[in-house]
Protein backbone atom coordinates (compact mmCIF):
# COMPACT_ATOMS: atom_id res chain seq x y z
CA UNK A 1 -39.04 57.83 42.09
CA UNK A 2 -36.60 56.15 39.97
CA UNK A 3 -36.63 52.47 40.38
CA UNK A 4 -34.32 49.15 39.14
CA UNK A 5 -34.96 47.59 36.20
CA UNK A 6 -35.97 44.25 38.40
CA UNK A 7 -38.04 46.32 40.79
CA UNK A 8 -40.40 47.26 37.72
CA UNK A 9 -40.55 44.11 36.75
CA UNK A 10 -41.70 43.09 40.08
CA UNK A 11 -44.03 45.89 39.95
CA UNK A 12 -45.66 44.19 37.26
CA UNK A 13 -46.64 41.38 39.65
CA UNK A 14 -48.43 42.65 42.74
CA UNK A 15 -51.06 40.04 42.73
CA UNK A 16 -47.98 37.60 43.93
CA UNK A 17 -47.29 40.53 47.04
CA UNK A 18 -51.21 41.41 48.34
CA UNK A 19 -51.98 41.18 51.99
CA UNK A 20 -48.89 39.36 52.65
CA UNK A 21 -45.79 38.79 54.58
CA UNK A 22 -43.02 39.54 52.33
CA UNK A 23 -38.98 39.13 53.05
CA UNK A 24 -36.94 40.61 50.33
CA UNK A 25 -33.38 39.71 50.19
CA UNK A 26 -30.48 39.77 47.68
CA UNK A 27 -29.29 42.69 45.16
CA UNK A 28 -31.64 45.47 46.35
CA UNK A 29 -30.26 48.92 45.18
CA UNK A 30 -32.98 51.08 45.22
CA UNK A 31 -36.06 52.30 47.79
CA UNK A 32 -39.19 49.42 46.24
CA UNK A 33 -39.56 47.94 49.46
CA UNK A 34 -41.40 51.06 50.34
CA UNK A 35 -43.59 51.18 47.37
CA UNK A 36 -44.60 47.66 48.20
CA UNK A 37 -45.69 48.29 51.70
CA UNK A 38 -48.54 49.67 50.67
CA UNK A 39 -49.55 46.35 49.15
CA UNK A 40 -48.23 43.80 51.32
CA UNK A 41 -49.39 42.97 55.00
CA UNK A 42 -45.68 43.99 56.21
CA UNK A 43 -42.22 44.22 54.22
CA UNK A 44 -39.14 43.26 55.77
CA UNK A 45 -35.74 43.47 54.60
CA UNK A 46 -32.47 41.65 54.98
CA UNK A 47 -29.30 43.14 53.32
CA UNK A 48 -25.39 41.97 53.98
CA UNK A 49 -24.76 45.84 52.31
CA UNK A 50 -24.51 48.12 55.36
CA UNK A 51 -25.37 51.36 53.12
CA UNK A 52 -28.64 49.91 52.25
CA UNK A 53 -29.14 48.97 55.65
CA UNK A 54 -28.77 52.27 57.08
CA UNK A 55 -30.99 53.85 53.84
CA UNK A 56 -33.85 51.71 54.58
CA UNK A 57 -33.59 51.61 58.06
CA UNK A 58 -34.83 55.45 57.35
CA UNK A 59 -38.45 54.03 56.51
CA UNK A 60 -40.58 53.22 59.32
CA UNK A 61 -42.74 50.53 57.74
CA UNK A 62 -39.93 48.63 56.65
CA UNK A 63 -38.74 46.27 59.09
CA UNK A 64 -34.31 45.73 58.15
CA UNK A 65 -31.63 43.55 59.31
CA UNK A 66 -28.47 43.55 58.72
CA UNK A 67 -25.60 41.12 58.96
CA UNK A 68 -24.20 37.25 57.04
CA UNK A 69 -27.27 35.82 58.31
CA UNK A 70 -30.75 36.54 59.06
CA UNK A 71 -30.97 35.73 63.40
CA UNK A 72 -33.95 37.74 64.11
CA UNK A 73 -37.66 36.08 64.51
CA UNK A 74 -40.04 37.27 61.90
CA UNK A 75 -43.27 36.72 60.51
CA UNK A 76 -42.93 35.78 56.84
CA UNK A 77 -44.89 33.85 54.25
CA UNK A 78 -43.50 35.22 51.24
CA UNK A 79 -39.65 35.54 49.98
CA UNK A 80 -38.67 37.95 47.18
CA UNK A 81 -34.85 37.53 46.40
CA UNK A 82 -33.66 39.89 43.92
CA UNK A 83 -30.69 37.86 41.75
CA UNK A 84 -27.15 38.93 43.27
CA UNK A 85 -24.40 38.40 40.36
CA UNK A 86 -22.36 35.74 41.81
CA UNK A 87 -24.09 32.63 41.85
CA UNK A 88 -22.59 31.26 44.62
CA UNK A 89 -24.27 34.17 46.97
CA UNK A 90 -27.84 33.38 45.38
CA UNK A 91 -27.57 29.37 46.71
CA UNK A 92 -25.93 31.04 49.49
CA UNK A 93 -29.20 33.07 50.32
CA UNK A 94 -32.03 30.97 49.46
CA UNK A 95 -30.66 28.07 52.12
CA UNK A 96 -30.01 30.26 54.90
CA UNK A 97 -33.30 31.79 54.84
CA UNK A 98 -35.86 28.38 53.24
CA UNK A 99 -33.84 26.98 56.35
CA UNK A 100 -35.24 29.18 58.84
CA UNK A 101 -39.00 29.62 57.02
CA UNK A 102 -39.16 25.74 55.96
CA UNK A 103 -41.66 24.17 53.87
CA UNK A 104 -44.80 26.13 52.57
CA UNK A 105 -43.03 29.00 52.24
CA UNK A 106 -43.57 30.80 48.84
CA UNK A 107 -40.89 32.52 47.04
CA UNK A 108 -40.22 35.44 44.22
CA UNK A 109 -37.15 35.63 42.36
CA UNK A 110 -36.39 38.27 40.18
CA UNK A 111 -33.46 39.32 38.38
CA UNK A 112 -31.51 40.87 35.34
CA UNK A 113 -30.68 38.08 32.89
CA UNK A 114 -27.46 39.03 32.12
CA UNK A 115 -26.99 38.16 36.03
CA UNK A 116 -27.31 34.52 35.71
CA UNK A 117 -31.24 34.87 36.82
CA UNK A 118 -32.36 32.10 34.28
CA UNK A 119 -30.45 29.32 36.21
CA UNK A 120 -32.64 30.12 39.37
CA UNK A 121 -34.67 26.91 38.11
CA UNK A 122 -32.19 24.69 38.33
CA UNK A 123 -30.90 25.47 41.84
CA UNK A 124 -34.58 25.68 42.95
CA UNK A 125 -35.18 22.09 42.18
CA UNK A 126 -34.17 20.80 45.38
CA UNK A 127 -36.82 23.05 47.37
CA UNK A 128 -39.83 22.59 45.04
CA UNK A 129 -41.54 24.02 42.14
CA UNK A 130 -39.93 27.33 40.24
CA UNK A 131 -41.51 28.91 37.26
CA UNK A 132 -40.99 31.99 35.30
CA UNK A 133 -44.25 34.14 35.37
CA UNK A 134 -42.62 37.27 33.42
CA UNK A 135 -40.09 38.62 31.29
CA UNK A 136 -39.70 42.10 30.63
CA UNK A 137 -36.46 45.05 30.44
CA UNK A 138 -34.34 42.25 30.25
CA UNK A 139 -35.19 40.85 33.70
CA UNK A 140 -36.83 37.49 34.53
CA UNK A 141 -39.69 37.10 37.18
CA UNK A 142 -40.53 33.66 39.13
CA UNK A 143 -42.50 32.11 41.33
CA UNK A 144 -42.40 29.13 43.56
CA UNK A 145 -42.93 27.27 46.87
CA UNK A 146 -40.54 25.10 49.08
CA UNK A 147 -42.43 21.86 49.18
CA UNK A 148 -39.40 19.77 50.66
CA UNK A 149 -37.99 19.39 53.77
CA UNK A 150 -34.42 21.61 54.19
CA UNK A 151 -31.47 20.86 55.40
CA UNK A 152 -30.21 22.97 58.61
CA UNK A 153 -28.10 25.72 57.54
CA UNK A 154 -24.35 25.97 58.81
CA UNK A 155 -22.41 29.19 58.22
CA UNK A 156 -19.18 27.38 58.24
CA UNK A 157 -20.05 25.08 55.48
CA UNK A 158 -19.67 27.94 53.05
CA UNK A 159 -16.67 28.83 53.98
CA UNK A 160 -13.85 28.74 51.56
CA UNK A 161 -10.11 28.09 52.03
CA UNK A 162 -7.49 28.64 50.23
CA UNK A 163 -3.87 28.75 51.09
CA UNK A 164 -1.44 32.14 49.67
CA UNK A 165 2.48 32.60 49.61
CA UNK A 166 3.08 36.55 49.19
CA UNK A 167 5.67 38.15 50.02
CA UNK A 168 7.32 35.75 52.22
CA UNK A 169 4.18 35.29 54.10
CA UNK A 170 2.14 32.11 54.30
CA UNK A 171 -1.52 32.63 55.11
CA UNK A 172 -5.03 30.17 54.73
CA UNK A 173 -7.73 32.57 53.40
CA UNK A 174 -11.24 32.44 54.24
CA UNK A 175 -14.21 33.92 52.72
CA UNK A 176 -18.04 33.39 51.75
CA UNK A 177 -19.70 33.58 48.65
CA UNK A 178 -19.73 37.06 46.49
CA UNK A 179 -16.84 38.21 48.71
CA UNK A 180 -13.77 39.94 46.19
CA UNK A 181 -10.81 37.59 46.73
CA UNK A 182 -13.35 34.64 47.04
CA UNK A 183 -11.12 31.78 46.48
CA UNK A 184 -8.26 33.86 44.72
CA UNK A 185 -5.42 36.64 45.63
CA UNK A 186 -5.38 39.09 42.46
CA UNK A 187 -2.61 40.12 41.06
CA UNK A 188 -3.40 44.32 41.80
CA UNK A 189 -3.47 43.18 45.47
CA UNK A 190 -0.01 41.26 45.18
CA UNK A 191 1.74 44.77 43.66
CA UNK A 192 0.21 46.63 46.10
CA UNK A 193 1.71 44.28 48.77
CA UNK A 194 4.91 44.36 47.31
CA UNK A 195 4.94 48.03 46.83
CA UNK A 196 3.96 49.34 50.49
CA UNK A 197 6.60 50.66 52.53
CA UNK A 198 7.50 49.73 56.40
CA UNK A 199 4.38 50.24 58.10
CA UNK A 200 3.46 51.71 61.38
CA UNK A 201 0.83 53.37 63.82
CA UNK A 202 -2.96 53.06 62.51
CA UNK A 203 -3.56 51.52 59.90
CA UNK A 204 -6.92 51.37 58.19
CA UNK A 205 -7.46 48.34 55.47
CA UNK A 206 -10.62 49.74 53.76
CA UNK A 207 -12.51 47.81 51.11
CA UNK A 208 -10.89 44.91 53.05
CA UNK A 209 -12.92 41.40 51.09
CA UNK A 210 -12.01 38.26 52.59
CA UNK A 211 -9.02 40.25 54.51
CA UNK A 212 -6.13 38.95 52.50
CA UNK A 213 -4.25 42.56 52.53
CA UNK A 214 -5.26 43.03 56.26
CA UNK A 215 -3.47 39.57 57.18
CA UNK A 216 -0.62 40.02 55.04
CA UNK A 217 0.09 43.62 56.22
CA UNK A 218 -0.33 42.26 59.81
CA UNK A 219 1.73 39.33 59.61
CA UNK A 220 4.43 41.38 57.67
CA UNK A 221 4.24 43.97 60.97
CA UNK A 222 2.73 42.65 64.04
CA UNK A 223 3.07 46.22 65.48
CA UNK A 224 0.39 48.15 63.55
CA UNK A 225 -2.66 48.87 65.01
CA UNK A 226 -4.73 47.39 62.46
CA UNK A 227 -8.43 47.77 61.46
CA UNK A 228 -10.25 46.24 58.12
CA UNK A 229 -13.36 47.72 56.96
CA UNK A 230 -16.10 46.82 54.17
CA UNK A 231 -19.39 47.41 53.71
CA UNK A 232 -20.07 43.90 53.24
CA UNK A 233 -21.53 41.70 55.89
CA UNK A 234 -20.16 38.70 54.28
CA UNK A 235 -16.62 40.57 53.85
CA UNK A 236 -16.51 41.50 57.08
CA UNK A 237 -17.49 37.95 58.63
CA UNK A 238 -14.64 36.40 55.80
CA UNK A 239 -11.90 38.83 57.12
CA UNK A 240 -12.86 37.52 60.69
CA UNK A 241 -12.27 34.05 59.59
CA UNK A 242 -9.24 34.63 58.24
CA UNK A 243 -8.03 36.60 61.04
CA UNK A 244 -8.84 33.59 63.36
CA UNK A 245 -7.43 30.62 61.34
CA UNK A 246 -3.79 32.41 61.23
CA UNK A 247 -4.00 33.47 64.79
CA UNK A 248 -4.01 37.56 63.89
CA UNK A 249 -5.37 40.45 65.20
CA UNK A 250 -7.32 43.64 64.02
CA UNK A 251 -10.24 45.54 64.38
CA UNK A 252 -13.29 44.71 61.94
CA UNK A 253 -15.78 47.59 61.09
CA UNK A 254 -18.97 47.41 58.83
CA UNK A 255 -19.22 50.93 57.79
CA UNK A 256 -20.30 52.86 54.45
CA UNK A 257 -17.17 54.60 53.32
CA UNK A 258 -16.60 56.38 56.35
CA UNK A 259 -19.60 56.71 58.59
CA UNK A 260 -18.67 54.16 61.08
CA UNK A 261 -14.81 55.02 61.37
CA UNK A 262 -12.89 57.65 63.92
CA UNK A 263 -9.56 58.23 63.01
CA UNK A 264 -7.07 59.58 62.37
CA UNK A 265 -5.17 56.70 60.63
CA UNK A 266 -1.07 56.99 59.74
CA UNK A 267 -2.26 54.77 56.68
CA UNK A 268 -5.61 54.31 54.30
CA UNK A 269 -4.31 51.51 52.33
CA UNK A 270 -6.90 50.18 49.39
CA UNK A 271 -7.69 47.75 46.51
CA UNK A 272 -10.82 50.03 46.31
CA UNK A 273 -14.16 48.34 44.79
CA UNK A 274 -15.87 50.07 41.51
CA UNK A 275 -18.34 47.27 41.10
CA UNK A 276 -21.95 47.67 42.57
CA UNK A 277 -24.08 44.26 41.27
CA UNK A 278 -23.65 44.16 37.43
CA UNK A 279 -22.52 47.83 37.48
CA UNK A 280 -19.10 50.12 37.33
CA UNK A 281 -19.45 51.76 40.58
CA UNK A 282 -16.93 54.99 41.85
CA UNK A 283 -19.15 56.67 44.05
CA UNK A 284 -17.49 54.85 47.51
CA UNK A 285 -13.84 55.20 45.97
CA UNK A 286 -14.59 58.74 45.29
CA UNK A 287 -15.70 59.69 48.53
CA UNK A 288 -13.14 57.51 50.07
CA UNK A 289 -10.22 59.57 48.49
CA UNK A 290 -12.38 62.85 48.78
CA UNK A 291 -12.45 62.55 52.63
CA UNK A 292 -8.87 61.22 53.36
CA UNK A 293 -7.76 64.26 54.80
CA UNK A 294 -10.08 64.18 57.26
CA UNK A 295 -9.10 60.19 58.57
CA UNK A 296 -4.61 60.87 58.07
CA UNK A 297 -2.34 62.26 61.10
CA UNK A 298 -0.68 64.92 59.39
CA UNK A 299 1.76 63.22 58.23
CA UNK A 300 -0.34 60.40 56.70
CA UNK A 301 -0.44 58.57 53.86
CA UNK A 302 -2.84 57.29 51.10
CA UNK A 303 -1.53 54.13 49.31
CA UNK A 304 -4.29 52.68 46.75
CA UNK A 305 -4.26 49.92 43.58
CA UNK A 306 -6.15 50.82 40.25
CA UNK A 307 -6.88 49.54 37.46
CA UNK A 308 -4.94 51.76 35.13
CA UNK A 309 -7.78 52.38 33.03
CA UNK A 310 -9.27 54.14 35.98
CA UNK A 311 -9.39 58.26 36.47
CA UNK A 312 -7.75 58.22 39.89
CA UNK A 313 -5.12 60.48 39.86
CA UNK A 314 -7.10 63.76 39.40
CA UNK A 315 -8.98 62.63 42.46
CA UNK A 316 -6.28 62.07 44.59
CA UNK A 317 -4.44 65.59 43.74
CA UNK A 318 -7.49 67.49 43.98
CA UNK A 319 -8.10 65.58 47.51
CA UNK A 320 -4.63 65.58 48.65
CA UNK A 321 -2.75 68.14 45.97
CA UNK A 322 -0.63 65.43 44.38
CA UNK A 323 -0.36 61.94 43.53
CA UNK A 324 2.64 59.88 43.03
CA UNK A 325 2.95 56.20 41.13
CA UNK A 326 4.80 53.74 43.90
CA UNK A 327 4.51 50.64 40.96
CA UNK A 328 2.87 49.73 37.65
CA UNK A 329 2.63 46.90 35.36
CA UNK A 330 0.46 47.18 31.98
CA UNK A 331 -2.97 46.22 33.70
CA UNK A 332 -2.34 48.19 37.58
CA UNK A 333 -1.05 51.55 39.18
CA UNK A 334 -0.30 52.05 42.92
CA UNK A 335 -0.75 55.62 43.68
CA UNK A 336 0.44 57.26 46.68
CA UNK A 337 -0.25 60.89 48.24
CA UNK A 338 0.37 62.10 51.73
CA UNK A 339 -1.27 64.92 53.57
């Protein structure tokens, strides 16, 4: 099996994992968890993805939660957080969960360097001891132990707000750390915004971030029957936020492309991701435009922003059999296709 370059790094370093209790965390993309069950006393996992989630759910010696915080009661003496790219999600992470193990508890960091990894010292300091044991396919390895007392963790202290005028429509934003749109509305969602037409029926927000398109498009028409999607934990909990601070309504799904979602929608409307971690990533997108037929009325309507460099267009026509530009400006495209 084909494993990360940080789980082989961590592979290198078993001696940290024998005969114990290990919670892994963070930027997990591939099935290592598994491998190291057969060294540790009992792996568990916590993941805000909902497509790893359901993958390693799949395993029956691996123990996985999903959701913006870890709730459940478990057994843990160990921590192994691989390095998410935003930094802000990495603090994020290691005081939710040293705030529910405490002092004592030993931790494992691991992480490509080009992610920011080598700063894990720094923000360590206030827990304890952090050192790097290994260095190897350009990933760092360390160890260390929370020797301090923490301070209780509040969700709502991470929290960030942020006030947006688009399109006639005033709205306060709020998201969490490593969510797109995380203190900022960009500029592709502001054309697509100003590009959709008069929207009614079902409308399906999907990729939705902190929920800045959702709470625009529901502001703009009350009416719509309105659901945001994401497979983000911390998306989804960010879109609820926002939702709730400027009194709007919708439907919030954590889903993996389409596996949680019914249908038929009169609109898919999309600032799709392509970035997985450190990495260009089409695979959702794809799928996303490759199933729309199956989630439009029949006289729906696909409405998506792209960076123009991006191959979208043969997608959508072999999808939808054409695929029309609503808007562009040198760096975006809004495409369009109805079934």
């Amino acid at each position: 099996m084909s494993y990360t370059a940080a789980s082989q790094v961590v592979a290198r370093q078993l001696a940290f994992f024998e005969g114990r209790k290990v919670l892994i965390a963070g930027e997990l993309s591939d099935a290592y968890p598994v491998e190291l069950a057969n060294v540790a006393q009992s792996v568990a996992v916590f993941t805000t993805n909902f497509g790893y989630h359901n993958s390693m759910s799949r395993h029956d010696n691996i123990d996985c939660h999903f959701g913006v915080q870890l709730d459940a009661k478990l057994d843990v003496d160990m921590l192994l957080i691989y390095w998410p790219k935003a930094k802000a999600e990495a603090d994020y992470l290691m005081s939710m969960l040293l705030a529910k193990f405490g002092p004592e508890t030993e931790i494992c960091i691991v992480g490509e360097n080009r992610s920011g990894v080598r700063s894990a010292e720094k923000m360590f300091q206030p827990y304890g001891p952090l050192t790097k044991y290994d260095s190897a396919r350009r990933c760092s390895f360390y160890w260390g132990r929370c020797d301090n007392e923490v301070k209780p963790f509040n969700l709502n202290d991470w929290f960030k707000s942020y006030p947006i005028n688009v399109s006639g429509v005033e709205l306060t934003v709020r998201s969490l750390p490593g969510v797109f749109s995380h203190g900022e509305f960009d500029n592709g969602s502001k054309l697509l915004i100003n590009t959709l037409p008069a929207l009614r029926g079902k409308v399906l927000d999907f990729g939705c971030g902190a929920g800045v398109l959702g709470a625009i498009m529901k502001a703009k028409h009350p009416r719509i029957e309105l659901e945001l999607c994401d497979i983000s934990a911390l998306a989804i909990e960010s879109a609820k936020e926002t939702f709730k601070v400027n009194q709007l309504d919708a439907k919030f799904t954590a889903t993996d492309v389409y596996s949680e979602l019914e249908g038929p929608y009169n609109y898919l409307i999309s600032n799709p991701p392509f970035h997985a971690g450190l990495k260009t990533f089409y695979a959702a997108t794809e799928n996303f435009i490759a199933q729309a037929p199956n989630y439009l009325f029949s006289d729906g309507q696909l409405i998506i922003v792209a960076n123009s460099f991006l191959k979208y267009p043969e997608l959508i026509e072999q999808s939808l059999e054409t695929c029309n530009i609503l808007a562009s400006t040198n760096k975006f495209i809004i495409y369009s296709a109805k079934k």
